[in-house]
N, C-alpha and C. Protein backbone atom coordinates (compact mmCIF):
# COMPACT_ATOMS: atom_id res chain seq x y z
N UNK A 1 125.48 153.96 165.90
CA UNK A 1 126.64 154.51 165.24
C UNK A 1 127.81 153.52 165.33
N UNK A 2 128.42 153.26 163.81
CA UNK A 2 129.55 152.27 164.03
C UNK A 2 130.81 152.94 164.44
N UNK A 3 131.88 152.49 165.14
CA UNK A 3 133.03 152.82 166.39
C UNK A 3 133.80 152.69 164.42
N UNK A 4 134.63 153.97 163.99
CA UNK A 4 135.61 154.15 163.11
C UNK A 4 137.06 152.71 163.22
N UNK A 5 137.10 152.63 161.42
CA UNK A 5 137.69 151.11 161.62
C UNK A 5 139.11 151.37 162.21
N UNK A 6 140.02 152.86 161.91
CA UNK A 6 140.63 152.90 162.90
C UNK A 6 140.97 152.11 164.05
N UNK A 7 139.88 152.07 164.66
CA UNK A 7 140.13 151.53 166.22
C UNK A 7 139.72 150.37 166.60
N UNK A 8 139.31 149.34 165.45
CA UNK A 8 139.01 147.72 165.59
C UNK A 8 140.35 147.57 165.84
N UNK A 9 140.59 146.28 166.50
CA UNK A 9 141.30 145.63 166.61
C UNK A 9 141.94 145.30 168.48
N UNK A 10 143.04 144.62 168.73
CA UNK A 10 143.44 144.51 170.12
C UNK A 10 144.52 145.26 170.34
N UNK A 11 144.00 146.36 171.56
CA UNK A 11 145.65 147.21 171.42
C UNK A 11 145.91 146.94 173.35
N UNK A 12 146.93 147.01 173.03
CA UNK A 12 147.87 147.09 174.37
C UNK A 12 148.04 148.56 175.10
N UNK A 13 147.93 148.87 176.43
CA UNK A 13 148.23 150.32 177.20
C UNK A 13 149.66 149.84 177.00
N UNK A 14 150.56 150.85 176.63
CA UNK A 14 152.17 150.77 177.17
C UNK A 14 152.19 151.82 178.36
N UNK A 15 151.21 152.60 178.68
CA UNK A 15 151.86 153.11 179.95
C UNK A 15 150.23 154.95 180.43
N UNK A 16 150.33 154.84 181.63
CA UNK A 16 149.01 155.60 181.83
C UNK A 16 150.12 156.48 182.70
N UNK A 17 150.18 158.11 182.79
CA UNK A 17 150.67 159.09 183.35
C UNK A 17 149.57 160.15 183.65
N UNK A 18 149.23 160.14 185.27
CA UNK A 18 148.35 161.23 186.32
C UNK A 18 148.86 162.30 186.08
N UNK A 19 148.16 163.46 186.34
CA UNK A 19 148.58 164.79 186.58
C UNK A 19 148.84 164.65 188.00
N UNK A 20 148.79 163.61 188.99
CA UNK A 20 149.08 163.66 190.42
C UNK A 20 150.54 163.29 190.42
N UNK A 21 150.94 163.03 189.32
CA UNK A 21 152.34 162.28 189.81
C UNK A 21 152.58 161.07 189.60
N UNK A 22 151.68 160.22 189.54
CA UNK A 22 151.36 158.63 189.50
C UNK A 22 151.93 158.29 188.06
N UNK A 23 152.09 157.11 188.01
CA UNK A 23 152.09 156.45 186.52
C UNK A 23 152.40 155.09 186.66
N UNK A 24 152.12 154.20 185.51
CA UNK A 24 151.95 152.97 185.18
C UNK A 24 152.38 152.01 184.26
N UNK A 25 153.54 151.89 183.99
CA UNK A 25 153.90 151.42 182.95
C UNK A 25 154.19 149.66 182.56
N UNK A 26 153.85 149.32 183.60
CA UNK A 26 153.94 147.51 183.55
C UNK A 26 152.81 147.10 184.34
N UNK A 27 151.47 147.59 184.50
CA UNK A 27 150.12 146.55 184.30
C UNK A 27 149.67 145.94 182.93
N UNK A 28 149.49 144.82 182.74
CA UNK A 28 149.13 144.48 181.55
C UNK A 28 147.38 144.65 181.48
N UNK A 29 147.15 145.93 180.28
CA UNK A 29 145.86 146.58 180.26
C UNK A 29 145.43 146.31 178.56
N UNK A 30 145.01 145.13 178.32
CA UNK A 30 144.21 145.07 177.22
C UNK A 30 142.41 145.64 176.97
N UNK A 31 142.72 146.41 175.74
CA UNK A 31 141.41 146.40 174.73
C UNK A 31 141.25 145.96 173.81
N UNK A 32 139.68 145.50 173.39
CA UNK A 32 139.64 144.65 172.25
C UNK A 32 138.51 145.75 171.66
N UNK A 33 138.56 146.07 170.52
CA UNK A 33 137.31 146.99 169.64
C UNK A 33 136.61 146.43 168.80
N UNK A 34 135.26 146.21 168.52
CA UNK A 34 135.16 145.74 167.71
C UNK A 34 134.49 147.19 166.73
N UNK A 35 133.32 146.55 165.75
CA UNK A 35 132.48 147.54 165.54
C UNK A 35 131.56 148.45 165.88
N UNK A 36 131.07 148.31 166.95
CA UNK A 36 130.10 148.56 168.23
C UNK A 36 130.79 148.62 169.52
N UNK A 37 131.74 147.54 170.13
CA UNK A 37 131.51 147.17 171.28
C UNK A 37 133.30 147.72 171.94
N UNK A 38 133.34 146.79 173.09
CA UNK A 38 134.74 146.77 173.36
C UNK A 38 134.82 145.97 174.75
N UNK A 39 135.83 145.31 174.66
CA UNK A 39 135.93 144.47 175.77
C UNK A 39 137.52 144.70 176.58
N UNK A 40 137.30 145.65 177.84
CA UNK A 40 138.37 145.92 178.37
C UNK A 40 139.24 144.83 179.83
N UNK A 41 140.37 144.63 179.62
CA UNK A 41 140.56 143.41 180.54
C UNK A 41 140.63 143.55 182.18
N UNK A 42 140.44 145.36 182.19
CA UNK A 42 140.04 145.45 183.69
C UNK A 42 138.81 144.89 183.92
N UNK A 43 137.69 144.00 183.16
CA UNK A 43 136.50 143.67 184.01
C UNK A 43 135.42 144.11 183.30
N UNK A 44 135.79 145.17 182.09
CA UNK A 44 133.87 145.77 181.73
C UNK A 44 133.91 145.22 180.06
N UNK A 45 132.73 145.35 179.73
CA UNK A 45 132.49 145.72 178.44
C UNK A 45 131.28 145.82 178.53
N UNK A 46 130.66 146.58 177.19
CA UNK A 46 129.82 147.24 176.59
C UNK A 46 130.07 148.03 175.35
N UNK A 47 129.57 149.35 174.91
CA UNK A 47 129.16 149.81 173.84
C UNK A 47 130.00 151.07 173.98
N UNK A 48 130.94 151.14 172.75
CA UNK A 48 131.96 152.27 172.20
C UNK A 48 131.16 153.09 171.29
N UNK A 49 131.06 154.76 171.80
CA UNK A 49 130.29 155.84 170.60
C UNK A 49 131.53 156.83 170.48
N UNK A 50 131.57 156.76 169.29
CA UNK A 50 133.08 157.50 168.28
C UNK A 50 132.65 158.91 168.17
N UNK A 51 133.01 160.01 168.48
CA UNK A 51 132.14 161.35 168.34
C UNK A 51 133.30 162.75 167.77
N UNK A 52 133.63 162.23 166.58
CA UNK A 52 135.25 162.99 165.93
C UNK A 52 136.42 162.61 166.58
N UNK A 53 137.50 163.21 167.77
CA UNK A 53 138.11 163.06 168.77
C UNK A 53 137.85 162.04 169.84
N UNK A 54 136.47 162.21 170.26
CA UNK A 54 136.29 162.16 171.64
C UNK A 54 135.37 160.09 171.20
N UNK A 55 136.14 159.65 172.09
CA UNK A 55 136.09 158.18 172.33
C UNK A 55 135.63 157.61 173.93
N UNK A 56 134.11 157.48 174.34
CA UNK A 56 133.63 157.04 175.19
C UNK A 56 133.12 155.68 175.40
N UNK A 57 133.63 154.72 176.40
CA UNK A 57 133.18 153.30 176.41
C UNK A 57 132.04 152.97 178.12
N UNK A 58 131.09 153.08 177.35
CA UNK A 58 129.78 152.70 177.94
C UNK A 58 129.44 151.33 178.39
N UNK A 59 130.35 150.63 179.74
CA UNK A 59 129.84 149.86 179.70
C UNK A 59 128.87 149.16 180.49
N UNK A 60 128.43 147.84 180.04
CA UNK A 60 127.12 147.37 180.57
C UNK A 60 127.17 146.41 181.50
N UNK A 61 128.86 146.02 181.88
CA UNK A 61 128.80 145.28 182.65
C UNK A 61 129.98 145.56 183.52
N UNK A 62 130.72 145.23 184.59
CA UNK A 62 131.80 145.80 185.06
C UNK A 62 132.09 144.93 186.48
N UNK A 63 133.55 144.52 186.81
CA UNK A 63 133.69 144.26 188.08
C UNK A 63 135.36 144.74 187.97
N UNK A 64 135.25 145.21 189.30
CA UNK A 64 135.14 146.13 189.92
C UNK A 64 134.07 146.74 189.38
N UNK A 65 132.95 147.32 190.56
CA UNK A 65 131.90 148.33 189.75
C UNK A 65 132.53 149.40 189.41
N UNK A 66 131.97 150.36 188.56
CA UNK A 66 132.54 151.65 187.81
C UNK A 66 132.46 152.59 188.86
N UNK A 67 132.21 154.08 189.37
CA UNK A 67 132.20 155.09 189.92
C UNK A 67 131.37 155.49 188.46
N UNK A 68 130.71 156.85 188.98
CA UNK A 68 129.36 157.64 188.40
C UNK A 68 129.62 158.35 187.22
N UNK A 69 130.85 158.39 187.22
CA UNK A 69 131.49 160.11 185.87
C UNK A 69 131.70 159.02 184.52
N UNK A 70 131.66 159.60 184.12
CA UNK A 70 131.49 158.97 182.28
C UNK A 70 133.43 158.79 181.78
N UNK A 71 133.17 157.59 181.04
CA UNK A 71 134.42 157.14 181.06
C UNK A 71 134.66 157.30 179.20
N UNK A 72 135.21 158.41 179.08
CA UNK A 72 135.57 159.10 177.93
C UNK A 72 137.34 160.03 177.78
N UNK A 73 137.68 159.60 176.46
CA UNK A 73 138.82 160.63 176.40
C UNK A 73 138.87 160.96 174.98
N UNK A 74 139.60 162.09 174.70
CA UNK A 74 140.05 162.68 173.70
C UNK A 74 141.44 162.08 172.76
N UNK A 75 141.16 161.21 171.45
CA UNK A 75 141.93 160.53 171.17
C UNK A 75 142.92 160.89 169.72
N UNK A 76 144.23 160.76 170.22
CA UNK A 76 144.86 161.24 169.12
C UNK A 76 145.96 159.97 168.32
N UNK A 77 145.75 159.98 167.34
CA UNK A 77 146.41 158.66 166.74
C UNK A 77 147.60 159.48 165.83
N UNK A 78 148.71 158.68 166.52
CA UNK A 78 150.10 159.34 166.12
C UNK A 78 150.40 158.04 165.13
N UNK A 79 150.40 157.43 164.78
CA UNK A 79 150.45 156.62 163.93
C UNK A 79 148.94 155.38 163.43
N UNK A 80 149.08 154.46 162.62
CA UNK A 80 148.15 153.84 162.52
C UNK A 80 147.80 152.79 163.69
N UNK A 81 148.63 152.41 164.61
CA UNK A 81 148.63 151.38 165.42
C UNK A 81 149.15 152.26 166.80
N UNK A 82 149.45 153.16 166.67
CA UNK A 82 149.16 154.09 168.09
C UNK A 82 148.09 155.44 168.47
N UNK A 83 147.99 154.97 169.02
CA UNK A 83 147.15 156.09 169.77
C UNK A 83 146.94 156.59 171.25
N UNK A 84 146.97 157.84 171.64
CA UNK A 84 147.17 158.85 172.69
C UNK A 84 145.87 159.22 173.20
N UNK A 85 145.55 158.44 174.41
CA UNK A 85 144.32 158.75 175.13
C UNK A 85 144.32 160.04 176.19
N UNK A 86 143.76 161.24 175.86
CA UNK A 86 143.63 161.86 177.01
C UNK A 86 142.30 162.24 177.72
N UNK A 87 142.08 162.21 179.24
CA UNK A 87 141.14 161.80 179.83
C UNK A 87 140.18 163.23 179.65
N UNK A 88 139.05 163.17 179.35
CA UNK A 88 138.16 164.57 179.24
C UNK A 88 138.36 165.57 180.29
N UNK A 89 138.74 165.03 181.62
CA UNK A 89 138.99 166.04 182.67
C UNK A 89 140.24 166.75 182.69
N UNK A 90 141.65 165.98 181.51
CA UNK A 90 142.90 166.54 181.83
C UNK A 90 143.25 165.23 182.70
N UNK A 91 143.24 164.62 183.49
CA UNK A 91 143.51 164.05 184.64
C UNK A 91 144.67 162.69 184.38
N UNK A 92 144.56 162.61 183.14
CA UNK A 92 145.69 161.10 182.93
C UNK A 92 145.96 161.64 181.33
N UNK A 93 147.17 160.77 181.10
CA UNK A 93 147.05 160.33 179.41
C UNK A 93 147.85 159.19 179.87
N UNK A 94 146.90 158.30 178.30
CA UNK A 94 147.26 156.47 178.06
C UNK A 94 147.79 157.39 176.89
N UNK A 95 148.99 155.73 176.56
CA UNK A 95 149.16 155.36 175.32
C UNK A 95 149.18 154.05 175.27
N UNK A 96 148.73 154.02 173.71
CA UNK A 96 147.80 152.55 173.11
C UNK A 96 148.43 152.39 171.86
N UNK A 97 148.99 150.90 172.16
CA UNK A 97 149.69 150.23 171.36
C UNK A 97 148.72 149.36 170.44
N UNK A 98 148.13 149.21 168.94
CA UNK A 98 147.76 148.07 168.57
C UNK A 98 148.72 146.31 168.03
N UNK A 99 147.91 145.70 168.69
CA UNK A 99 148.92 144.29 168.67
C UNK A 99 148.51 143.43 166.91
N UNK A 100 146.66 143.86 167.07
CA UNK A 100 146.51 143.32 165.92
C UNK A 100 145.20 144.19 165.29
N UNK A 101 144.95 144.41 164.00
CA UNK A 101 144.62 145.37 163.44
C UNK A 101 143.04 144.70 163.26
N UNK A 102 143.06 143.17 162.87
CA UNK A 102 141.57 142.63 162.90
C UNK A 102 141.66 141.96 162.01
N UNK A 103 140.74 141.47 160.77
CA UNK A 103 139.68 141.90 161.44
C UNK A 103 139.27 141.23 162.81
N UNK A 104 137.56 141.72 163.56
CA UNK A 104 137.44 141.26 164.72
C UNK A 104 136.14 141.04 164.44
N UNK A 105 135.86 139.67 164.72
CA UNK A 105 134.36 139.24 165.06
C UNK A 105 133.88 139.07 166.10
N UNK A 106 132.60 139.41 166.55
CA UNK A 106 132.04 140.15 167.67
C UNK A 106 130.58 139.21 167.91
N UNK A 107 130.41 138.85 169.00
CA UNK A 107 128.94 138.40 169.51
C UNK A 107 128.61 139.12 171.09
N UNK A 108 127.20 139.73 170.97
CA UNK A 108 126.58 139.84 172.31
C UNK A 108 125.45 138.99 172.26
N UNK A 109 125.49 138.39 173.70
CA UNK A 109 124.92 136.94 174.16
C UNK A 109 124.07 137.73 175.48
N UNK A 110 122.92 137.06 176.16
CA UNK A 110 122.12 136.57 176.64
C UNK A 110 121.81 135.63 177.23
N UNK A 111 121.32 135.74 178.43
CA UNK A 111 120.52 134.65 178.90
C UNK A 111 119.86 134.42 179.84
N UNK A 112 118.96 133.37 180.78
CA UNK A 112 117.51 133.11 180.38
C UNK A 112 117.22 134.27 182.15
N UNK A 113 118.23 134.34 182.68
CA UNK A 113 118.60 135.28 184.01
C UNK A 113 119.07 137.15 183.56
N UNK A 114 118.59 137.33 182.51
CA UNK A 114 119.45 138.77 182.02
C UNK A 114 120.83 139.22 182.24
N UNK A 115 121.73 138.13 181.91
CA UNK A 115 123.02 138.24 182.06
C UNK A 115 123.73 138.67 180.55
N UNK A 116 124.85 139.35 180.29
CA UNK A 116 125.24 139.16 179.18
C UNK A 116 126.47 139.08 178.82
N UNK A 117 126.74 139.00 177.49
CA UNK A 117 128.07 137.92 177.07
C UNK A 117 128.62 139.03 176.52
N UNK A 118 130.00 138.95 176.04
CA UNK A 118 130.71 139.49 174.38
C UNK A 118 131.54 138.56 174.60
N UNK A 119 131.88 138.13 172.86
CA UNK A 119 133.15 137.57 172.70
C UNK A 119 133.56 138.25 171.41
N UNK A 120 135.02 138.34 170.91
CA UNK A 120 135.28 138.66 170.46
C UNK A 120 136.31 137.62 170.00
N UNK A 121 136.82 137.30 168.10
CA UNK A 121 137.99 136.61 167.57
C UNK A 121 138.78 137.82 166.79
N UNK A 122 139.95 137.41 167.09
CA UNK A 122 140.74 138.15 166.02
C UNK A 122 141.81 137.21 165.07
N UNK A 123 142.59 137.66 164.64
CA UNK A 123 143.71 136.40 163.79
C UNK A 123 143.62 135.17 164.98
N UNK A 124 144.33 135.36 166.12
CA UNK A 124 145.19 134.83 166.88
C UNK A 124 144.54 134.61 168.09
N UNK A 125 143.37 135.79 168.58
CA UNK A 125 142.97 135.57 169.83
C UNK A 125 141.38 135.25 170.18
N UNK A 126 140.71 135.36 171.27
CA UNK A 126 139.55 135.37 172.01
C UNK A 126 139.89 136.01 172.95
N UNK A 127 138.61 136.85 173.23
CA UNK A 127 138.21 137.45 174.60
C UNK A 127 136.38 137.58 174.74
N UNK A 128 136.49 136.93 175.92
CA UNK A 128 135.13 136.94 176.50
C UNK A 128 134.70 137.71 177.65
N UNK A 129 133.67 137.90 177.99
CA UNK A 129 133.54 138.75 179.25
C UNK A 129 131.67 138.46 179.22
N UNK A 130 131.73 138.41 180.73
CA UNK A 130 130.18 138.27 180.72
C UNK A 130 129.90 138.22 182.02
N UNK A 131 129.09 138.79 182.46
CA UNK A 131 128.01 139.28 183.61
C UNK A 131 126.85 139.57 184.01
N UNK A 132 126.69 139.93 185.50
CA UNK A 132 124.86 140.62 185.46
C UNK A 132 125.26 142.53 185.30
N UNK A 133 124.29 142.85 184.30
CA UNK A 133 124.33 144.19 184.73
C UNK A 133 123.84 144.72 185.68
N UNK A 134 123.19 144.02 185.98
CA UNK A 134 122.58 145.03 187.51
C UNK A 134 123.72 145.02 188.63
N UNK A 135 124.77 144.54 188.82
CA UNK A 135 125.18 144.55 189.77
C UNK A 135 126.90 145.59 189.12
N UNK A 136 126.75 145.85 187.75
CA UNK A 136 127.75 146.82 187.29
C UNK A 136 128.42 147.80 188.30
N UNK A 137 127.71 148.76 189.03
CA UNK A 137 127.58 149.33 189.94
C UNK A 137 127.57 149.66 191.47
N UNK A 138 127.65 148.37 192.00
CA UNK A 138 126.98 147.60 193.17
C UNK A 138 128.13 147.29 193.71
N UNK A 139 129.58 146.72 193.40
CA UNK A 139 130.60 147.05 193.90
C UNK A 139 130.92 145.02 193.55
N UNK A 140 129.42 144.20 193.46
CA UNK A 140 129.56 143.00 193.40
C UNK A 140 130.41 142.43 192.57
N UNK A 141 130.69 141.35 192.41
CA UNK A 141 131.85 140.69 191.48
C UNK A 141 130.46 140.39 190.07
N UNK A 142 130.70 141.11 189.04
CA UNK A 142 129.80 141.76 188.16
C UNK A 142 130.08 140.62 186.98
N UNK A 143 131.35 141.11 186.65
CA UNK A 143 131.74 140.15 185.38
C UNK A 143 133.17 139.08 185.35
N UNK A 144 133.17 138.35 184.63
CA UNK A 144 134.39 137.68 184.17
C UNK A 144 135.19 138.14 182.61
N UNK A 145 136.15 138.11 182.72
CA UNK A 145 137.00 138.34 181.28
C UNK A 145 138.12 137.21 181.46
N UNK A 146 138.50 137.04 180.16
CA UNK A 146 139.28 136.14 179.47
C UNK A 146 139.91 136.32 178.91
N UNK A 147 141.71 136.17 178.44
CA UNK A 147 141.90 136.69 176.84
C UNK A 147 142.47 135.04 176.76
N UNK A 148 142.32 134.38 175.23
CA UNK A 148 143.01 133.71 174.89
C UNK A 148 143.61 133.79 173.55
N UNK A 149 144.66 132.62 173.43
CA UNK A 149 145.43 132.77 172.28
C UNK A 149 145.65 131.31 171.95
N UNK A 150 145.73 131.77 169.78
CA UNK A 150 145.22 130.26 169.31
C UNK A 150 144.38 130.54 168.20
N UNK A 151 143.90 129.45 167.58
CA UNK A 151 143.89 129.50 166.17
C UNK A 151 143.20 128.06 166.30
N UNK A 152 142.17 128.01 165.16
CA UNK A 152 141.09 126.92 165.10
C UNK A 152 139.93 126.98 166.15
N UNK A 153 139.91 125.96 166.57
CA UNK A 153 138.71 125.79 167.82
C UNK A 153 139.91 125.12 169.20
N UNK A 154 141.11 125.59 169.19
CA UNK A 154 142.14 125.41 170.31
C UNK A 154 142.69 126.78 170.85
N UNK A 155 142.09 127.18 172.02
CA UNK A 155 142.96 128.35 172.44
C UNK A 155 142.68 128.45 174.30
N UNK A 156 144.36 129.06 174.40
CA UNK A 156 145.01 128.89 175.69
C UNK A 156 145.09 130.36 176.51
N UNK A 157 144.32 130.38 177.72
CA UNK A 157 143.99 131.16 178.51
C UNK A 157 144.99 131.77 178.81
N UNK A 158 145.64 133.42 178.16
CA UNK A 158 146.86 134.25 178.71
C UNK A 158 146.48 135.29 179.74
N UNK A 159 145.13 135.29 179.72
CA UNK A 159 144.88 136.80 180.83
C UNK A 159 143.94 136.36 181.44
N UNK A 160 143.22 136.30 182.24
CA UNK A 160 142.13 136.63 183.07
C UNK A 160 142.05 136.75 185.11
N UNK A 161 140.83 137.56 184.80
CA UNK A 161 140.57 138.40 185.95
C UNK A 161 139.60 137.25 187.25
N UNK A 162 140.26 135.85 186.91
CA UNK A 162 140.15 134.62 187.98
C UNK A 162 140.76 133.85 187.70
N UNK A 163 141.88 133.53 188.66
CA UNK A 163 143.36 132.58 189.20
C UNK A 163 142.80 131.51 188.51
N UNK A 164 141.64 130.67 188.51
CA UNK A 164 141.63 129.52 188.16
C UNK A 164 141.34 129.10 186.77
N UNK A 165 141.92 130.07 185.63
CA UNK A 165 141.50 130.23 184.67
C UNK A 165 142.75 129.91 184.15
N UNK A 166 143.69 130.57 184.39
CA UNK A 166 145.00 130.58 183.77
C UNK A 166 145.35 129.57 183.22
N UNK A 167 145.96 129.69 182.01
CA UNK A 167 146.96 128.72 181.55
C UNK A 167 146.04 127.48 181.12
N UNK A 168 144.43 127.59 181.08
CA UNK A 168 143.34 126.38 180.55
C UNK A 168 143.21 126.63 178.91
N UNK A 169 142.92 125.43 178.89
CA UNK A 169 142.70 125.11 177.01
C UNK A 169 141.29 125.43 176.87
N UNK A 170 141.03 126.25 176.14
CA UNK A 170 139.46 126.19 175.85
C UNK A 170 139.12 125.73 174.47
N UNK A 171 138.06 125.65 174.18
CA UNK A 171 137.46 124.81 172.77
C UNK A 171 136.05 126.19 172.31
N UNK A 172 136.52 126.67 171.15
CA UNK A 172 135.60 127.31 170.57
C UNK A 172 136.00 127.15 169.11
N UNK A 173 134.34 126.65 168.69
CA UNK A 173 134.99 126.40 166.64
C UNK A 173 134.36 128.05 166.01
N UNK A 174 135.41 128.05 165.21
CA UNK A 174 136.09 129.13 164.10
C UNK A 174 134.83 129.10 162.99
N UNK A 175 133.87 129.58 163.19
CA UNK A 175 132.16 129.09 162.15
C UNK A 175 131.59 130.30 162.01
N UNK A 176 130.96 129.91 161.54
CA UNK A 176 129.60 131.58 161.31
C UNK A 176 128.72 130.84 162.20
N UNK A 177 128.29 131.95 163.06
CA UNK A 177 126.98 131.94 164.08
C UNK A 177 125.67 132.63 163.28
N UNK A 178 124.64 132.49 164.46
CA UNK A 178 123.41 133.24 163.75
C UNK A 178 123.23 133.84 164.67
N UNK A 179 122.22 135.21 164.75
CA UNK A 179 121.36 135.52 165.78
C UNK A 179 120.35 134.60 166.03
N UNK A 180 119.98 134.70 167.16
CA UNK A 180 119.18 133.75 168.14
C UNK A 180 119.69 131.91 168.63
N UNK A 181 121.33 132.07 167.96
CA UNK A 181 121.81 130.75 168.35
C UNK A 181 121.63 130.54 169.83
N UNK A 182 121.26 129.47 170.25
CA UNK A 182 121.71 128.77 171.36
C UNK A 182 123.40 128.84 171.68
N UNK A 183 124.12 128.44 172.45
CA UNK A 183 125.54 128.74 172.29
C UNK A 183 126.37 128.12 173.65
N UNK A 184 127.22 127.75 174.20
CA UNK A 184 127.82 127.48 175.80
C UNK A 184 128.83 127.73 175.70
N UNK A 185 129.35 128.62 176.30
CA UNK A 185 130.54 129.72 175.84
C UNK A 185 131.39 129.03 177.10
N UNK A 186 132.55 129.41 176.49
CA UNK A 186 134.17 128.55 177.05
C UNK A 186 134.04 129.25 178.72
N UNK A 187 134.31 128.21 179.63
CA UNK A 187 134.52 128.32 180.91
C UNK A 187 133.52 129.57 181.98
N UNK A 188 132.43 129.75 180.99
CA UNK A 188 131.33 130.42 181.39
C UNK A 188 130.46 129.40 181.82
N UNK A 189 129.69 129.77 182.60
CA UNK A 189 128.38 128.65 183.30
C UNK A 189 127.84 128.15 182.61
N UNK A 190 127.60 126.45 182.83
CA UNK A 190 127.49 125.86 181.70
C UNK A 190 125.79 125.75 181.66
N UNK A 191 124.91 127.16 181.32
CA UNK A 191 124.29 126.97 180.64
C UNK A 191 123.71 127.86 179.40
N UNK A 192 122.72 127.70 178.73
CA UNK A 192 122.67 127.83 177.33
C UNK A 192 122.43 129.61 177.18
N UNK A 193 123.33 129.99 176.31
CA UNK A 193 123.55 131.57 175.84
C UNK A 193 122.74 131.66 174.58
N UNK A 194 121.77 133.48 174.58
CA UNK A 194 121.41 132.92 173.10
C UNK A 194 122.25 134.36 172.45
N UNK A 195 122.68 134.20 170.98
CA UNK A 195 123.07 135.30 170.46
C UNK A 195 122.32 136.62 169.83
N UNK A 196 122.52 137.30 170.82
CA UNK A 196 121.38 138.85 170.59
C UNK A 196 121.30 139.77 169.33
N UNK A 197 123.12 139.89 168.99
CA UNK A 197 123.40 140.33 168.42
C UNK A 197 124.94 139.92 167.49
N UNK A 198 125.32 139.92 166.42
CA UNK A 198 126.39 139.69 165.42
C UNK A 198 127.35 140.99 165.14
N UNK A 199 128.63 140.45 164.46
CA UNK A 199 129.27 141.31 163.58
C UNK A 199 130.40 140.70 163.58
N UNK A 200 131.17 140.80 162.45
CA UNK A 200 130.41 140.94 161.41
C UNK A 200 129.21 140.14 160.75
């Protein structure tokens, strides 16, 4: 099932409010959507299923590992580029800013250890993320994420979830891929990724 075009694109949290009292309004919490997938900058990605309202992200890879309860909310879009996350239990509401509408091109990668990739382009950006799934869970340091920004095959590391990343130039060209490419994805281990899956 394809994730409604609605919700392609990179949106920003402006702010997460607990029913405990808690709230959050200056962590910087990016999502990226594509057609299928989603790549969140706390650490996971995997596979987004759209079900009317209700918006659940399944993912396949994660560091910090996840906890057991299903990570779903009830989503209300007050405008075209906002939208109001509330958590299935009651327990929080996000609000979600979109920065850029898309489109977004999307690869899940592979390789020769059962590890896996996403990257995602939009106008302006990249985000990558890639890990073992088996260790999603496990509490182990699971995955890496990235966001960069930039245009062509030049773009400059604004987010990620390892210090020694920051502020690096990476090199990825702006092309049509295939499935089953070979591939060596920016500041990921340098060896060979194959592409599992496309989109567009």
């Amino acid at each position: 099932m394809m994730v409604p075009a609605p919700y392609h694109g990179l949106w920003r949290r402006e702010g997460i409010w607990r029913t405990d009292g808690s709230s959050d309004t200056s962590t910087l919490v990016l999502w990226f959507q594509s057609a299928r997938w989603h790549i969140d900058s706390r650490g996971f990605a995997g596979n987004t299923v759209v079900d009317g309202a209700r918006c659940e992200w399944r993912p396949e890879i994660a560091s910090p590992a996840l906890g057991p309860g299903v990570d779903a909310g009830i989503m209300r879009f007050t405008d075209a580029d906002t939208v109001e996350e509330t958590g299935i239990d009651g327990s929080y509401r996000e609000l979600w800013r979109r920065i850029d509408a898309g489109p977004v091109r999307a690869l899940r990668l592979e390789d020769d250890r059962g590890a896996q990739a996403w990257l995602m382009t939009g106008m302006d950006w990249l985000a990558l993320a890639h890990g073992s799934p088996d260790a999603r869970r496990q509490g182990a340091h699971a995955s890496e994420f990235v966001f960069a920004r930039g245009a062509g095959d030049a773009w400059v590391v604004a987010a990620a979830n390892l210090a020694q990343h920051a502020g690096r130039t990476i090199a990825w060209p702006a092309r049509s891929w295939r499935t089953g490419e070979q591939v060596v994805l920016p500041l990921a281990a340098a060896r060979p990724w194959r592409i599992s899956q496309l989109e567009p």
